[in-house]
Protein backbone atom coordinates (compact mmCIF):
# COMPACT_ATOMS: atom_id res chain seq x y z
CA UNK A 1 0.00 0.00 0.00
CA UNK A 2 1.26 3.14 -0.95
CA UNK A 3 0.52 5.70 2.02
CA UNK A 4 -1.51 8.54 1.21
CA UNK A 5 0.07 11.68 2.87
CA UNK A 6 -2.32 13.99 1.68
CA UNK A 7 -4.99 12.38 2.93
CA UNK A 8 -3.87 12.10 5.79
CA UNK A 9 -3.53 15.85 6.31
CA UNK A 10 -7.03 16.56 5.16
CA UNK A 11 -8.24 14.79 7.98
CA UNK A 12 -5.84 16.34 10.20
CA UNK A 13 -6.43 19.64 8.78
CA UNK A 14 -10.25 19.38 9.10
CA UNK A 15 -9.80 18.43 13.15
CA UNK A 16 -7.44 21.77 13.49
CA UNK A 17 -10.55 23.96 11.81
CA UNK A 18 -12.58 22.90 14.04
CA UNK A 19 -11.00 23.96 16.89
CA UNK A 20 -9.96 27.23 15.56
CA UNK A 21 -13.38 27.90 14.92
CA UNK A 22 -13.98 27.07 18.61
CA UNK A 23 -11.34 29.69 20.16
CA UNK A 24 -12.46 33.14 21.04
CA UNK A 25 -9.84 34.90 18.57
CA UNK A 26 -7.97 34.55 15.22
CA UNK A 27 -4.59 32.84 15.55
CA UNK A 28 -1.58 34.51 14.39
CA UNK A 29 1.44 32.05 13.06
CA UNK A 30 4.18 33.89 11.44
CA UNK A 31 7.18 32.50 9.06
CA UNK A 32 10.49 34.63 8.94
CA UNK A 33 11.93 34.08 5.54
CA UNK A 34 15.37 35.98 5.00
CA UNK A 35 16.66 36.49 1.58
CA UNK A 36 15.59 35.03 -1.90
CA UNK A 37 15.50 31.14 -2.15
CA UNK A 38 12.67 30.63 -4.88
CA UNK A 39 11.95 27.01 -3.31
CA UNK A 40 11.92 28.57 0.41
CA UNK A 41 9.93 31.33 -1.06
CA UNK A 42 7.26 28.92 -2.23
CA UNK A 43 7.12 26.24 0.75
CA UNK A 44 5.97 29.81 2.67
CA UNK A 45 3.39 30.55 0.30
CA UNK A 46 2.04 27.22 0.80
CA UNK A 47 2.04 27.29 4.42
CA UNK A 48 0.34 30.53 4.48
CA UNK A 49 -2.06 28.98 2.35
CA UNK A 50 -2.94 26.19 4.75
CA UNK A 51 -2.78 28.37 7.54
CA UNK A 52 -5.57 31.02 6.34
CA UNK A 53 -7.84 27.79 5.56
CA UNK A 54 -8.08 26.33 8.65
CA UNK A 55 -8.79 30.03 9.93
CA UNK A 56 -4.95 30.80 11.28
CA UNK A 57 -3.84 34.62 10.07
CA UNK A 58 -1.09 33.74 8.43
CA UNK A 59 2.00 36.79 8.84
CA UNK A 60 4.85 37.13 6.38
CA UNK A 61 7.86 38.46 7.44
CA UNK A 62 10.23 38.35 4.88
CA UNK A 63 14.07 40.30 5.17
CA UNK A 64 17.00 40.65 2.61
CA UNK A 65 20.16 38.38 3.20
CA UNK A 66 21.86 41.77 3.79
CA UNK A 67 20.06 41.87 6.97
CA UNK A 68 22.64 41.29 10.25
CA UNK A 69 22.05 38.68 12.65
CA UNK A 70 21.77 40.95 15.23
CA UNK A 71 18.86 42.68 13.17
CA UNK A 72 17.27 39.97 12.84
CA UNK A 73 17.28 38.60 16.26
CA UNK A 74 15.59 41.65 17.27
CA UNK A 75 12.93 41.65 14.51
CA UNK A 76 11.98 37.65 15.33
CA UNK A 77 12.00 39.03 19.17
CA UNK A 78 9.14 41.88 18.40
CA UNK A 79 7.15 39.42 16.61
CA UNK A 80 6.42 37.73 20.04
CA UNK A 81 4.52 40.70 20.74
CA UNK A 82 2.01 40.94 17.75
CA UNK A 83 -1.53 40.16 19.02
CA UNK A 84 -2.42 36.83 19.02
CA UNK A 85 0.42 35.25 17.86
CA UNK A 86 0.63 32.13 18.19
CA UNK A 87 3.80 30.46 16.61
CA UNK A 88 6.71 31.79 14.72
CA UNK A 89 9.23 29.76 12.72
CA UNK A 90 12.26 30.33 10.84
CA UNK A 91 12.20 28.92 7.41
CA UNK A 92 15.31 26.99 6.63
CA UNK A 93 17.64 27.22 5.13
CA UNK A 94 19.35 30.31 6.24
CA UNK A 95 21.65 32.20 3.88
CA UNK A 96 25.38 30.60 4.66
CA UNK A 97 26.92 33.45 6.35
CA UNK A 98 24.46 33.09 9.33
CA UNK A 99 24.62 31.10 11.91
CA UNK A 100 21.28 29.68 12.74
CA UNK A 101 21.51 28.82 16.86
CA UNK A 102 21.64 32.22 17.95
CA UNK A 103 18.53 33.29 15.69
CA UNK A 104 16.70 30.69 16.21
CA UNK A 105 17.08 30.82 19.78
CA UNK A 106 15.23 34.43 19.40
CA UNK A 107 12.28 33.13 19.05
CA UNK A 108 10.04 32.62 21.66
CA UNK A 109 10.11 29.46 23.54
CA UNK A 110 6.37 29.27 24.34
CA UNK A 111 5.93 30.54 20.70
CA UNK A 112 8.40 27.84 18.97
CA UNK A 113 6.52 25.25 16.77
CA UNK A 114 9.23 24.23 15.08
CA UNK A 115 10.60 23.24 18.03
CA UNK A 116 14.12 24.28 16.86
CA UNK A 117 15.26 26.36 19.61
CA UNK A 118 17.40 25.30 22.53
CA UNK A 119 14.45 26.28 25.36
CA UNK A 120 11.23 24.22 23.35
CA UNK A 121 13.35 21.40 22.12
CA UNK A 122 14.95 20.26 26.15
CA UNK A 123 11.63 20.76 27.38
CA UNK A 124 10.22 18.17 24.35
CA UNK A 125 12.75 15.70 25.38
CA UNK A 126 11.70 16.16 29.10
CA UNK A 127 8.43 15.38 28.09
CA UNK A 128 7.21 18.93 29.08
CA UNK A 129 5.75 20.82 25.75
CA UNK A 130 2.60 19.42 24.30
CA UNK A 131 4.38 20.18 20.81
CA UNK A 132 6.86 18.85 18.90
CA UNK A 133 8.95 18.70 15.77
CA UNK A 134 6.38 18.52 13.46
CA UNK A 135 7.80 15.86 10.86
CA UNK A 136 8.92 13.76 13.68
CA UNK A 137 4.81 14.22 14.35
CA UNK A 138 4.19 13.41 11.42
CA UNK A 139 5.81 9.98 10.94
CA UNK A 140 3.93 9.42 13.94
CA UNK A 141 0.56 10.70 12.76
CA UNK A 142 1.21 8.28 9.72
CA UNK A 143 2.15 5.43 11.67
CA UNK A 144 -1.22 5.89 14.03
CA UNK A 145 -2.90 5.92 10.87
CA UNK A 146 -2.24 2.34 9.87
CA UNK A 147 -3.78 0.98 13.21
CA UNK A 148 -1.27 -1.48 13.88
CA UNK A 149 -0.15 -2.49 16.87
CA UNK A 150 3.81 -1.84 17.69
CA UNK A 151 4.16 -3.97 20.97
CA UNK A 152 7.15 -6.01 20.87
CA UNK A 153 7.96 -4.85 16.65
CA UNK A 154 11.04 -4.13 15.95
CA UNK A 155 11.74 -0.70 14.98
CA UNK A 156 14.35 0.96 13.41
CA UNK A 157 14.83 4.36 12.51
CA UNK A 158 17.74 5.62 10.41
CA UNK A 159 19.99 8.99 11.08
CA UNK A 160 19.83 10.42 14.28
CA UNK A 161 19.30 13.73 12.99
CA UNK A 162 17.67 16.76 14.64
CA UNK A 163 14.93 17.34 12.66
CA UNK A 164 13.59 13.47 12.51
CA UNK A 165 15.77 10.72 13.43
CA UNK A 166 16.38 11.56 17.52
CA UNK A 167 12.71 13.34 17.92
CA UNK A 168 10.62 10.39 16.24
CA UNK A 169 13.02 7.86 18.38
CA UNK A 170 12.37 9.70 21.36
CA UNK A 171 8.41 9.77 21.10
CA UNK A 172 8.82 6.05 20.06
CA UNK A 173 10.65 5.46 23.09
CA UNK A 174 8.42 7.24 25.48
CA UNK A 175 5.36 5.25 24.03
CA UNK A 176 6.88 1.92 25.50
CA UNK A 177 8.38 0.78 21.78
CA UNK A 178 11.55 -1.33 21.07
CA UNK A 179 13.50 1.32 18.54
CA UNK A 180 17.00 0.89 17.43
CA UNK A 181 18.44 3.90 15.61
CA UNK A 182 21.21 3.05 12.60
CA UNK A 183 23.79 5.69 11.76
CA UNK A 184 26.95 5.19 9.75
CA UNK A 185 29.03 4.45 12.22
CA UNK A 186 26.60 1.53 13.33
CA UNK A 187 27.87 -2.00 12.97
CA UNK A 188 25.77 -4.72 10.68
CA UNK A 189 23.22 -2.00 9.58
CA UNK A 190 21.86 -4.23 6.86
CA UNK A 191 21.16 -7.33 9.27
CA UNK A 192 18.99 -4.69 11.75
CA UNK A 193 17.32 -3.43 8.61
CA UNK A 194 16.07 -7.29 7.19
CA UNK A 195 14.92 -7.66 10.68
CA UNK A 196 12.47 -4.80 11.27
CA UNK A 197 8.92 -4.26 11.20
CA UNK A 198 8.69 -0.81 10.88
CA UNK A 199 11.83 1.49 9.18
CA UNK A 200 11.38 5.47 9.59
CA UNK A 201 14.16 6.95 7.50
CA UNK A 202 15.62 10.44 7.70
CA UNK A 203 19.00 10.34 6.31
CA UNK A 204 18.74 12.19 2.96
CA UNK A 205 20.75 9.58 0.65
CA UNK A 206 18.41 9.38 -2.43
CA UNK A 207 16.97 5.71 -3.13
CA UNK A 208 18.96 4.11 -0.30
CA UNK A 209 16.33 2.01 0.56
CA UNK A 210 15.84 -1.21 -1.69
CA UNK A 211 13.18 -3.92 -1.80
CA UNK A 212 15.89 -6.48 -1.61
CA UNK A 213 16.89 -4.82 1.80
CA UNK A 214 13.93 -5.41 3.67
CA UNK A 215 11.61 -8.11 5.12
CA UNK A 216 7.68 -8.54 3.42
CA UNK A 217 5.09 -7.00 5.14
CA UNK A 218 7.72 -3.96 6.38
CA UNK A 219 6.03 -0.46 7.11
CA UNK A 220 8.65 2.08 5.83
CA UNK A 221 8.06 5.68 6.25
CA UNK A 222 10.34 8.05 4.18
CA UNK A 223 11.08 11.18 5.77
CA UNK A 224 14.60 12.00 3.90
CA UNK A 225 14.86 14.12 0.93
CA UNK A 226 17.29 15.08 -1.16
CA UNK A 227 17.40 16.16 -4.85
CA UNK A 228 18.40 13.66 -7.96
CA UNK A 229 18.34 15.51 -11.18
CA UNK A 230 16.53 18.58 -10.57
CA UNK A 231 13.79 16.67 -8.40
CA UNK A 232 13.20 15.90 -5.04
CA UNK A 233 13.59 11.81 -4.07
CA UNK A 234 13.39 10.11 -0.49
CA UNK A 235 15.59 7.74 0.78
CA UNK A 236 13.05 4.51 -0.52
CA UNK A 237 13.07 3.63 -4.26
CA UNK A 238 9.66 3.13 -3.97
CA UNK A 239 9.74 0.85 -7.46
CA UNK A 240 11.52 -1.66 -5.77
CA UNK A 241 9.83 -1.30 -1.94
CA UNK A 242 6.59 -1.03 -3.09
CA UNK A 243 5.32 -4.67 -3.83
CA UNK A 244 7.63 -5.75 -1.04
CA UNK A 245 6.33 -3.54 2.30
CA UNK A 246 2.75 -3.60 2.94
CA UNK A 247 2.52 0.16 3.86
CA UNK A 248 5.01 2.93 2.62
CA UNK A 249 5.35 6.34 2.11
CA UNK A 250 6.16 8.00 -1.19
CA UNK A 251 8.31 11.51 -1.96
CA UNK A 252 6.56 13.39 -2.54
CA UNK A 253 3.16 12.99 -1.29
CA UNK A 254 4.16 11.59 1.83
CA UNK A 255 5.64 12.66 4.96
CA UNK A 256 5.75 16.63 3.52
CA UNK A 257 2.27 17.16 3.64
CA UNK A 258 1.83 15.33 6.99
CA UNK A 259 4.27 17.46 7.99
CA UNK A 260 2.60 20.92 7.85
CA UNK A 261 -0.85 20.05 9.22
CA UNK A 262 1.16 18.93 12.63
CA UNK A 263 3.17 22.52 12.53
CA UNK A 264 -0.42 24.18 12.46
CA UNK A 265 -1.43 21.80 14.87
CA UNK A 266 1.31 22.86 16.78
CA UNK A 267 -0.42 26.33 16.56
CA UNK A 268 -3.50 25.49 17.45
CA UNK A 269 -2.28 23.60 20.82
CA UNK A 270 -0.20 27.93 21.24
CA UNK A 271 -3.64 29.43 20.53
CA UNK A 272 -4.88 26.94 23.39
CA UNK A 273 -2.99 27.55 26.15
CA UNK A 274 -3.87 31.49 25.70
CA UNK A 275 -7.74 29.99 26.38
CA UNK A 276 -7.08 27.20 28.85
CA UNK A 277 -3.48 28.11 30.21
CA UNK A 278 -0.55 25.65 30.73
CA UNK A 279 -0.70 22.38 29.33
């Protein structure tokens, strides 16, 4: 079965309207882009999109790469002030002559959906923010979608990256599940890949993931992109996966979409604690 991301985050999408509707004022979610990457450029547009759908105000603040990092700090700082805001990311990735920790610690812990910043991500891995890195989310979403049940599977996710590997390991982890996370520096990968039940994969190495490397009946989520020929590929060649694992996700069409509905979720759970208070 090929794994219908979309889908997925139309039904996700459609809960987080619901509740927006519910709340007694407009979220605000904001996206800092900084200088002119046409792709970055367009993955905003498309998040404002989805944000004004559900009923989030969606707020644009876009700066030149000439801007200094100390300018910018201060800019992300005041945008923890506009009314009703309710998340603010930095898009990535940053123009090369900044460096990213200090800006994206500016942002507002309470207001951090992405999660990126020093403050929101400890107190994820403490199990202390009701949000989290929203693709790491979203393999999870998409695994909860299949209805299986994970007791005593064997898991493996590999990379142990920031952005998917370590979060989705960690909320695997917390949940009671056997996970064993494969970098390159781990012995005998292939023999703990033929052996799982479920692969997440977030290392970026195009089509790295082969049919004749895994069991039948293997659920494989693809989270890693990177680009092969002027298009974007994950790190399953699907053709060869596809008749082989009874659930998998394609890119694109996957893990992406899934991907933005849980940042706006992420929002949503902001614009709830300024109703309800603390989590």
């Amino acid at each position: 079965m090929i794994i219908d991301g979309r889908k997925i985050r139309e039904e996700i999408l459609s809960a987080v309207q619901k509740e927006i509707a519910l709340l007694s004022f407009q979220p605000v979610f904001c996206d800092v882009l900084v200088g002119d990457n046409s792709v970055s450029e367009q993955y905003v547009k498309m998040k404002g999109k989805m944000a004004e759908r559900v009923g989030i105000k969606f707020l644009p603040a876009n700066f030149p790469k000439t801007i200094s990092e100390s300018e910018l700090t201060a800019e992300i700082k005041k945008l923890g002030e506009v009314p009703n805001i309710c998340g603010v990311i930095v898009q990535m990735p940053l123009p090369e002559n900044f460096d990213k920790k200090p800006i994206l610690d500016s942002v507002l812990p309470s207001l951090d959906v992405d999660c990126l910043g020093e403050v929101a991500s400890k107190k994820f891995y403490e199990n202390n923010n009701k949000i989290g890195f929203p693709t790491a989310l979203a393999c999870m979403a998409i695994i909860g979608s299949l209805h299986q049940d994970l007791t005593c599977k064997k898991i493996v996710v590999l990379g142990a990256g920031d952005l998917v590997g370590k979060p989705v390991a960690h909320l695997l982890k917390s949940r009671g599940f056997q996970v064993t996370i494969l970098t390159r520096h781990t012995e005998n990968n292939e023999d703990y890949i033929k052996e799982a039940d479920v692969i997440i994969s977030g290392i970026g190495h195009g089509k790295y993931l082969t049919g004749e490397m895994v069991k039948p009946g293997v659920v494989i989520i693809d989270a890693g992109t990177s680009e092969s020929n002027g298009s974007i590929v994950g790190d399953v060649d699907l053709d060869s996966v596809k008749d082989v694992a009874s659930a998998v996700s394609p890119v694109p069409g996957g893990v992406g979409p899934v991907t933005v509905a849980m940042l706006l979720k992420n929002v949503l759970e902001v614009a709830k604690t300024k109703v309800y208070g603390k989590y």
